[in-house]
PDB file of N, CA and C in Angstrom:
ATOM      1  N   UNK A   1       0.832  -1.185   0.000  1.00  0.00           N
ATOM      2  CA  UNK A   1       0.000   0.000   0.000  1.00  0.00           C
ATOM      3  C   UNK A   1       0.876   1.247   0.000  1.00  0.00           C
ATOM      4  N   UNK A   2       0.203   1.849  -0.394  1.00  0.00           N
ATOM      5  CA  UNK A   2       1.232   3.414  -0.215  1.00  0.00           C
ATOM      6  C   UNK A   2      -0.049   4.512   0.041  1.00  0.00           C
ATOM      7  N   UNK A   3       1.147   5.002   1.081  1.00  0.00           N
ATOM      8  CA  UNK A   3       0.327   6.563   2.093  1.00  0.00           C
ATOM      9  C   UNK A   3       0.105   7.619   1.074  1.00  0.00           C
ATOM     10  N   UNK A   4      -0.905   8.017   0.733  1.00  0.00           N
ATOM     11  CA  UNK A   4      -0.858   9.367   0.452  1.00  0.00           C
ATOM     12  C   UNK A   4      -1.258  10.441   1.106  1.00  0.00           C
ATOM     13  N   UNK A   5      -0.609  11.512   1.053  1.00  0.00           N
ATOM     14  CA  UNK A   5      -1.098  12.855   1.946  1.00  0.00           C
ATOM     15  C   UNK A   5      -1.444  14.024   0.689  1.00  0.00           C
ATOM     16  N   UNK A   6      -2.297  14.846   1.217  1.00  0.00           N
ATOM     17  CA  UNK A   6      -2.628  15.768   0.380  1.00  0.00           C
ATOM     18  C   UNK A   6      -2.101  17.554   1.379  1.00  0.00           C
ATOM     19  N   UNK A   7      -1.742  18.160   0.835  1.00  0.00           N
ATOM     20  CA  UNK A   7      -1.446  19.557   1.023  1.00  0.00           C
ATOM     21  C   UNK A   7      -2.088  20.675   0.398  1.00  0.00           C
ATOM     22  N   UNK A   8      -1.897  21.884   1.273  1.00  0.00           N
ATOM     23  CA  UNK A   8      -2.409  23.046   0.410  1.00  0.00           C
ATOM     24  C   UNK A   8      -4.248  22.818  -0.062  1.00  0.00           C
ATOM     25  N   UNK A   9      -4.787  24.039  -1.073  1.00  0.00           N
ATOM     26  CA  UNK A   9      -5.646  24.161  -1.318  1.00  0.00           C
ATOM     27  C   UNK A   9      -6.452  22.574  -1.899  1.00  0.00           C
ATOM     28  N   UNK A  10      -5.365  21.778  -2.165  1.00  0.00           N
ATOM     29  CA  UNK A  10      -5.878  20.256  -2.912  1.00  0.00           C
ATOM     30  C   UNK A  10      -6.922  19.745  -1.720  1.00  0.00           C
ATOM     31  N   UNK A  11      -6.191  19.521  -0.394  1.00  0.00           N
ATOM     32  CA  UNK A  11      -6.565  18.890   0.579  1.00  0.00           C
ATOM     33  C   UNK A  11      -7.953  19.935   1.264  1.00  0.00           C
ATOM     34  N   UNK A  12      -8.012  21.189   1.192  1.00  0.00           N
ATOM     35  CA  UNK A  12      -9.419  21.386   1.341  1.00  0.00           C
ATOM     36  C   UNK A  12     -10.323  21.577  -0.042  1.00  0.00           C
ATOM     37  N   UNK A  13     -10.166  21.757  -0.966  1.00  0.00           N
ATOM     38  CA  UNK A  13     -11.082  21.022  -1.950  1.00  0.00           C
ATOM     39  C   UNK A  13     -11.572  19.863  -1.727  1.00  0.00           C
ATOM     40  N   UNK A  14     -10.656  18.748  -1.762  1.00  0.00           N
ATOM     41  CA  UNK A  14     -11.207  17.598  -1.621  1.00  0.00           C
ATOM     42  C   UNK A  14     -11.770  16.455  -0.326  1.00  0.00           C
ATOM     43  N   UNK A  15     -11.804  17.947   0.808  1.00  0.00           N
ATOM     44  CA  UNK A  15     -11.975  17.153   2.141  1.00  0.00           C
ATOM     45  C   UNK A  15     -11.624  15.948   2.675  1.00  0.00           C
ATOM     46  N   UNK A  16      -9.664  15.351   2.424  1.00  0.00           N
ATOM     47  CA  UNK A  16      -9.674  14.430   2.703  1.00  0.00           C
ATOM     48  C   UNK A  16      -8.054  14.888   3.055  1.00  0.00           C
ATOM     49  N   UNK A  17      -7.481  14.173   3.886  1.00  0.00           N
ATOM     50  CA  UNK A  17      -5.853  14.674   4.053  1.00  0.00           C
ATOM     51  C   UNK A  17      -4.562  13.466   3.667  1.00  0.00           C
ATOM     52  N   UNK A  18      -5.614  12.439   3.938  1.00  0.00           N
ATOM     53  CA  UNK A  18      -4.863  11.529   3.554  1.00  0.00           C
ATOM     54  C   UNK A  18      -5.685  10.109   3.140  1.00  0.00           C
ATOM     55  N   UNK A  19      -4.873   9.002   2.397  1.00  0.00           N
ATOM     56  CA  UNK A  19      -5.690   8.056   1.805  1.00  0.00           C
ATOM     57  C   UNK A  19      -4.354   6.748   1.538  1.00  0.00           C
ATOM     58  N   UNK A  20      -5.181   5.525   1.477  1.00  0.00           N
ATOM     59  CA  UNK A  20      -4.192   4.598   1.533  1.00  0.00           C
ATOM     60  C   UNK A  20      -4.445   3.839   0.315  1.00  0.00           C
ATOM     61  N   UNK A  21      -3.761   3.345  -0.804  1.00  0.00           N
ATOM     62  CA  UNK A  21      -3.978   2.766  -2.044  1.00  0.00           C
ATOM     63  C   UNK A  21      -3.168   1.608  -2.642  1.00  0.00           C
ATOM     64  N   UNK A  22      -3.568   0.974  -3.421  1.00  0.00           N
ATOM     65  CA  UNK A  22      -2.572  -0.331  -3.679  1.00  0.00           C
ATOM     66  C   UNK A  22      -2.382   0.886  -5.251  1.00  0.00           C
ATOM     67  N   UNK A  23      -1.019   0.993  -5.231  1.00  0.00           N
ATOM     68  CA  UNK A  23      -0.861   2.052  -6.275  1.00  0.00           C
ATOM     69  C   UNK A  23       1.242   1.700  -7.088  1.00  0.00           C
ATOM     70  N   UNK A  24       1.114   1.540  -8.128  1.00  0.00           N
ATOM     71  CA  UNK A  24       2.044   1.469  -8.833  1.00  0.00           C
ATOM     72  C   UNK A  24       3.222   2.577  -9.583  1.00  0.00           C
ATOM     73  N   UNK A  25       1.869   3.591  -9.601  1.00  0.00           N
ATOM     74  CA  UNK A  25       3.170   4.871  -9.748  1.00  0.00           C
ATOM     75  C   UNK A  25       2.635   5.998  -9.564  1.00  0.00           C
ATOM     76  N   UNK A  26       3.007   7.139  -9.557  1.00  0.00           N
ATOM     77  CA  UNK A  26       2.313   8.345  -9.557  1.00  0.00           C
ATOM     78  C   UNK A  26       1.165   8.970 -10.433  1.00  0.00           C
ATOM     79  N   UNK A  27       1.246   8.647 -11.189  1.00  0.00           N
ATOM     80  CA  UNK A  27      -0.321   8.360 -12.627  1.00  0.00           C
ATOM     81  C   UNK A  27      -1.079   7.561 -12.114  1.00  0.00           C
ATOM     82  N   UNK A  28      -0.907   6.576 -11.532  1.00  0.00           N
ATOM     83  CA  UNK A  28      -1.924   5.714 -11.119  1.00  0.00           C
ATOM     84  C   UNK A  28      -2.907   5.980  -9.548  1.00  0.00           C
ATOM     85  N   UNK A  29      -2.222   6.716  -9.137  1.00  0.00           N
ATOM     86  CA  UNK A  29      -2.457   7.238  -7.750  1.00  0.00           C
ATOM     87  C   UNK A  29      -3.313   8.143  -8.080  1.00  0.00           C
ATOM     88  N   UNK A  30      -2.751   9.434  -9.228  1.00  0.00           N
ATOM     89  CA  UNK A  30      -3.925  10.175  -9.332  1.00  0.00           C
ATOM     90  C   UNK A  30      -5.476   9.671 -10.227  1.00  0.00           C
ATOM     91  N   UNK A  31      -5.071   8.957 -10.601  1.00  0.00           N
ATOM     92  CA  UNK A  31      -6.393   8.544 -11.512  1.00  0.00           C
ATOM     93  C   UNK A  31      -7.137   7.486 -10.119  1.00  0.00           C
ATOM     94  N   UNK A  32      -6.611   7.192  -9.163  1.00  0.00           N
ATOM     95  CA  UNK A  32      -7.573   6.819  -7.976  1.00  0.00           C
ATOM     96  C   UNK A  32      -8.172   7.513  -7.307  1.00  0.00           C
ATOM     97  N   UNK A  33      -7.262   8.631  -7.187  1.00  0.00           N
ATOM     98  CA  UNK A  33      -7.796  10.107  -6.284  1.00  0.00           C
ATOM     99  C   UNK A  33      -8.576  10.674  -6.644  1.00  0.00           C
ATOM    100  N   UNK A  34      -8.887  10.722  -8.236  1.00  0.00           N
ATOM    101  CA  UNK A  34      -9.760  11.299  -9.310  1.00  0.00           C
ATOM    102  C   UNK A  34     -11.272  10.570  -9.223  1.00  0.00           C
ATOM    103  N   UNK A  35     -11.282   8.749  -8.977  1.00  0.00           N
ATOM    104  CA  UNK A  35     -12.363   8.534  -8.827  1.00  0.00           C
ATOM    105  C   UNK A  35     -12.481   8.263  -7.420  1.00  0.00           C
ATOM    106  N   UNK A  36     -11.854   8.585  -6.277  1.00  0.00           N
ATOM    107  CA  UNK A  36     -12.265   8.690  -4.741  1.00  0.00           C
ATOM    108  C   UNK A  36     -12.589   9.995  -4.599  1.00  0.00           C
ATOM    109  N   UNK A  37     -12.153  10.833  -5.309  1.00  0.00           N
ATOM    110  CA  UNK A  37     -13.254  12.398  -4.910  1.00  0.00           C
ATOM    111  C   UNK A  37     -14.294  12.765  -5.554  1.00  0.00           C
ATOM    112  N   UNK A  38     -14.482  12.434  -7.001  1.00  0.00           N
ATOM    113  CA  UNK A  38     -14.769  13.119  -7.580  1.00  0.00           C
ATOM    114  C   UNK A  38     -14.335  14.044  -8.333  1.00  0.00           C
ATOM    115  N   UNK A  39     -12.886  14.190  -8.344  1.00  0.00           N
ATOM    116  CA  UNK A  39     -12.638  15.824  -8.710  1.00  0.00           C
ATOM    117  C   UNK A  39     -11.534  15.340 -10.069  1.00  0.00           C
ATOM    118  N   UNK A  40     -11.674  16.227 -11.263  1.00  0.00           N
ATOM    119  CA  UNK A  40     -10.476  15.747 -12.472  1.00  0.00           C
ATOM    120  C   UNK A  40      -9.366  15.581 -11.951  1.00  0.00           C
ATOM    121  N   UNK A  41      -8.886  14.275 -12.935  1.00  0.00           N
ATOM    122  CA  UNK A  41      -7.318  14.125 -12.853  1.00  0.00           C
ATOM    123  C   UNK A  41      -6.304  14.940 -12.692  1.00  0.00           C
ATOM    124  N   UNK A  42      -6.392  16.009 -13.950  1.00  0.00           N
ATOM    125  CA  UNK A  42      -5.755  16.995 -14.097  1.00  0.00           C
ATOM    126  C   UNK A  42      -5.831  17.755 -12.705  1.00  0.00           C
ATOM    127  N   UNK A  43      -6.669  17.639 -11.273  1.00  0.00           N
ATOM    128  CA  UNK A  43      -6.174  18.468 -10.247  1.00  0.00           C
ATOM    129  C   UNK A  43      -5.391  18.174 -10.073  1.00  0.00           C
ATOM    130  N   UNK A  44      -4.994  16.826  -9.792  1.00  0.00           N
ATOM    131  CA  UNK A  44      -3.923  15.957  -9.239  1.00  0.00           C
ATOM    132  C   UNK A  44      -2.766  16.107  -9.750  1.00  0.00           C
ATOM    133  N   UNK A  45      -2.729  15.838 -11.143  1.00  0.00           N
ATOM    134  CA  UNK A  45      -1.577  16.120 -12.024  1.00  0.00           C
ATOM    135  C   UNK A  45      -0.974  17.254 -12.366  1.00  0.00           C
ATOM    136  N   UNK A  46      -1.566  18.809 -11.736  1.00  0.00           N
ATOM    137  CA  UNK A  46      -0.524  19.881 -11.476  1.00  0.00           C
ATOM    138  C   UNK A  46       0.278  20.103 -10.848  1.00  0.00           C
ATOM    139  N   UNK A  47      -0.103  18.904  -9.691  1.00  0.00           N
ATOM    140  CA  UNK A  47       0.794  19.084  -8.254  1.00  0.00           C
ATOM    141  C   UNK A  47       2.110  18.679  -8.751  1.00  0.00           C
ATOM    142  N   UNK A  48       2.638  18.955  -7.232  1.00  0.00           N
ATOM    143  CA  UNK A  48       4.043  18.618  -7.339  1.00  0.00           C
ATOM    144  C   UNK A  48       4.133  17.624  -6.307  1.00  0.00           C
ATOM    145  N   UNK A  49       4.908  16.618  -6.890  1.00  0.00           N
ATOM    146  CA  UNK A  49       5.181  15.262  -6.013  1.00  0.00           C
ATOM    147  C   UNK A  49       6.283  15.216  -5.139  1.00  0.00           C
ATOM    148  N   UNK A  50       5.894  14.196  -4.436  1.00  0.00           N
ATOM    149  CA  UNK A  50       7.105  13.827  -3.124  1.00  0.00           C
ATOM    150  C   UNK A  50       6.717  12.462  -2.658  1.00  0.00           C
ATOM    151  N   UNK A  51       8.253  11.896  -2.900  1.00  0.00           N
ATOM    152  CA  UNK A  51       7.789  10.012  -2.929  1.00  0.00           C
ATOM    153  C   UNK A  51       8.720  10.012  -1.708  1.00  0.00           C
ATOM    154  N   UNK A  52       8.582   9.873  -0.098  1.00  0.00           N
ATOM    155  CA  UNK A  52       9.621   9.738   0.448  1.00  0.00           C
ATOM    156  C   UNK A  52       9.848  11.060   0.562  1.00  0.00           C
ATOM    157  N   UNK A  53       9.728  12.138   0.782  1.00  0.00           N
ATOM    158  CA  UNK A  53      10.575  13.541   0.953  1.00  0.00           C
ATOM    159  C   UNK A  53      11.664  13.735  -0.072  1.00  0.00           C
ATOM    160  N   UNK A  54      11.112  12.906  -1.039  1.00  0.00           N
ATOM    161  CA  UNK A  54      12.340  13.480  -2.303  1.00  0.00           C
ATOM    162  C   UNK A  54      11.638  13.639  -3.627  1.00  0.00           C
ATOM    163  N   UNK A  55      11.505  14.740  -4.288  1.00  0.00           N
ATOM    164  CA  UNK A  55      10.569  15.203  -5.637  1.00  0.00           C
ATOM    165  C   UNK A  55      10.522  14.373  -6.075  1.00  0.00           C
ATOM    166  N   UNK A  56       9.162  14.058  -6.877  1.00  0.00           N
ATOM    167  CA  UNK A  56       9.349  13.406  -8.030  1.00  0.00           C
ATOM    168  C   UNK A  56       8.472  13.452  -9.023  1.00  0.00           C
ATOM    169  N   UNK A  57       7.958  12.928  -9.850  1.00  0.00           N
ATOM    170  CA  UNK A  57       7.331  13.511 -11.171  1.00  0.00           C
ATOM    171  C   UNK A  57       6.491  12.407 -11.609  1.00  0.00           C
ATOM    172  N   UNK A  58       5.554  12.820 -12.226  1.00  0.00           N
ATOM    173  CA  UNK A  58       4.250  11.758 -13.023  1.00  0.00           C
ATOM    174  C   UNK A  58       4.386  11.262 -13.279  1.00  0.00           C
ATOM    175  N   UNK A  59       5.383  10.978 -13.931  1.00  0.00           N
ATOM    176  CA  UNK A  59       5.491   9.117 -14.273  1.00  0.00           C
ATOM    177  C   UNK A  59       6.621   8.575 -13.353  1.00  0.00           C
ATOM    178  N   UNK A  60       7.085   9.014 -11.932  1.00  0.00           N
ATOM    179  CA  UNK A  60       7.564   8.242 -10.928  1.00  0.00           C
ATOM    180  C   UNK A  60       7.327   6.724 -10.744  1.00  0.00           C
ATOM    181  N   UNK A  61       7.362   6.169 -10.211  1.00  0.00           N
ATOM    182  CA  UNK A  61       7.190   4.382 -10.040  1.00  0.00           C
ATOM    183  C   UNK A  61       7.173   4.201  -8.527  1.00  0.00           C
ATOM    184  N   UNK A  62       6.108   4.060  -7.938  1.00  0.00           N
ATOM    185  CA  UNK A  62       5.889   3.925  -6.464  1.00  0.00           C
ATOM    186  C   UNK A  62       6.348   1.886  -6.331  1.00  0.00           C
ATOM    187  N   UNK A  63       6.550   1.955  -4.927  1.00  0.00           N
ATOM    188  CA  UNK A  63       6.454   0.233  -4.353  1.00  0.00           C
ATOM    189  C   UNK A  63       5.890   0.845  -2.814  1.00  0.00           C
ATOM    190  N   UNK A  64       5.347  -0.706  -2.735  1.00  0.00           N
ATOM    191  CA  UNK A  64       4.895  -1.150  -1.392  1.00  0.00           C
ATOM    192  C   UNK A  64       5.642  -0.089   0.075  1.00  0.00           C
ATOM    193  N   UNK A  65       4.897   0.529   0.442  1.00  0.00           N
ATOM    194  CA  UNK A  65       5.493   1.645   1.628  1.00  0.00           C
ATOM    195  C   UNK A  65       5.535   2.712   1.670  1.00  0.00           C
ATOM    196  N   UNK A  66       5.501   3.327  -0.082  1.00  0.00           N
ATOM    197  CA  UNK A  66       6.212   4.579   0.069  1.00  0.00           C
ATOM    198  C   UNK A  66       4.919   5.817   0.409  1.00  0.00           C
ATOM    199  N   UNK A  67       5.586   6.805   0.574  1.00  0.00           N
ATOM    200  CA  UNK A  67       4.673   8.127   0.770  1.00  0.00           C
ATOM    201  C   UNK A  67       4.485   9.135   0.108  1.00  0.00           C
ATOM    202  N   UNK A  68       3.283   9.287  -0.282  1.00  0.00           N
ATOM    203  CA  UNK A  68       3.326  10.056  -1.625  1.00  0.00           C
ATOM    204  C   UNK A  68       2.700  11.100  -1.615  1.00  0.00           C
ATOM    205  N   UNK A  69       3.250  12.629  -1.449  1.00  0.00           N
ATOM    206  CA  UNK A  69       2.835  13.689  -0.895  1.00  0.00           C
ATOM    207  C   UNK A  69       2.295  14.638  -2.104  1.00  0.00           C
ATOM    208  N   UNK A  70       1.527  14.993  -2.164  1.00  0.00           N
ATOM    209  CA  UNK A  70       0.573  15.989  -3.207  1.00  0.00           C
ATOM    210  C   UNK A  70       0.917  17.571  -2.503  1.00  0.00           C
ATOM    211  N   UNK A  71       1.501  18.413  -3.600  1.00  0.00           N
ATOM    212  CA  UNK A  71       1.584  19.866  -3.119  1.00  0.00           C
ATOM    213  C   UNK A  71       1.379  20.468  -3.936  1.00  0.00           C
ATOM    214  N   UNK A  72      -0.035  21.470  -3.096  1.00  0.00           N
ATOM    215  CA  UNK A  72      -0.611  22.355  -4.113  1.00  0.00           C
ATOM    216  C   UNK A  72       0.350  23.807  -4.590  1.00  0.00           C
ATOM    217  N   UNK A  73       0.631  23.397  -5.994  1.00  0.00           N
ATOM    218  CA  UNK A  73       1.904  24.927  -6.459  1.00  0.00           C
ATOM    219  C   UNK A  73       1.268  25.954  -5.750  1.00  0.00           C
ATOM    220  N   UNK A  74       1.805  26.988  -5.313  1.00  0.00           N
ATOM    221  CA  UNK A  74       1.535  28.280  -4.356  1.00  0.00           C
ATOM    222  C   UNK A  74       1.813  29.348  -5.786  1.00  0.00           C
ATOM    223  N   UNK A  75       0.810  30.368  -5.457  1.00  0.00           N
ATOM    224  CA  UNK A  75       1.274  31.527  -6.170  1.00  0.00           C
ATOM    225  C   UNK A  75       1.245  32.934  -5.795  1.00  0.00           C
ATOM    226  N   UNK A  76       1.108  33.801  -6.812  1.00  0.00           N
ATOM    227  CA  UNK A  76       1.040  34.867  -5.875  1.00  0.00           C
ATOM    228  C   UNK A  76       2.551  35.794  -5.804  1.00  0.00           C
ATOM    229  N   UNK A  77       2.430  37.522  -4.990  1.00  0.00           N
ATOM    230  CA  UNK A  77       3.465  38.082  -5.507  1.00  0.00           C
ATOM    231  C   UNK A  77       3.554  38.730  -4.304  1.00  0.00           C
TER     232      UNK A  77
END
């Protein structure tokens, strides 16, 4: 299974902070998140990833354990 946590504006949109998934890579995680909220893929897929506290990117490759952190890009001046 792998942990996911959600951050930023993602995690109150989608009223949930965290979620547990049998999940293979980072594409696949969001297209679960997509049909556990309700909400498009594409929310998911702007974020910026973190597998473990170390970046990583959409087509990453998750295994059994890891933690997979969703961060909503910040903007603003």
């Amino acid at each position: 299974m792998v942990n996911i946590k959600l951050f930023g504006a993602l995690r109150l949109k989608c009223g949930i902070s965290h979620m547990e998934v049998y999940s293979s890579s980072v594409k696949d995680a969001c297209r679960l998140l997509s049909k556990a909220t309700g909400f498009p893929e594409k929310e998911f897929k702007n974020c910026m990833f973190m597998i473990n506290g170390k970046n990583a990117k959409y087509s990453s490759k998750l295994e059994d354990g890891d933690e997979l952190v969703f961060l909503t890009p910040s903007g603003g001046g």
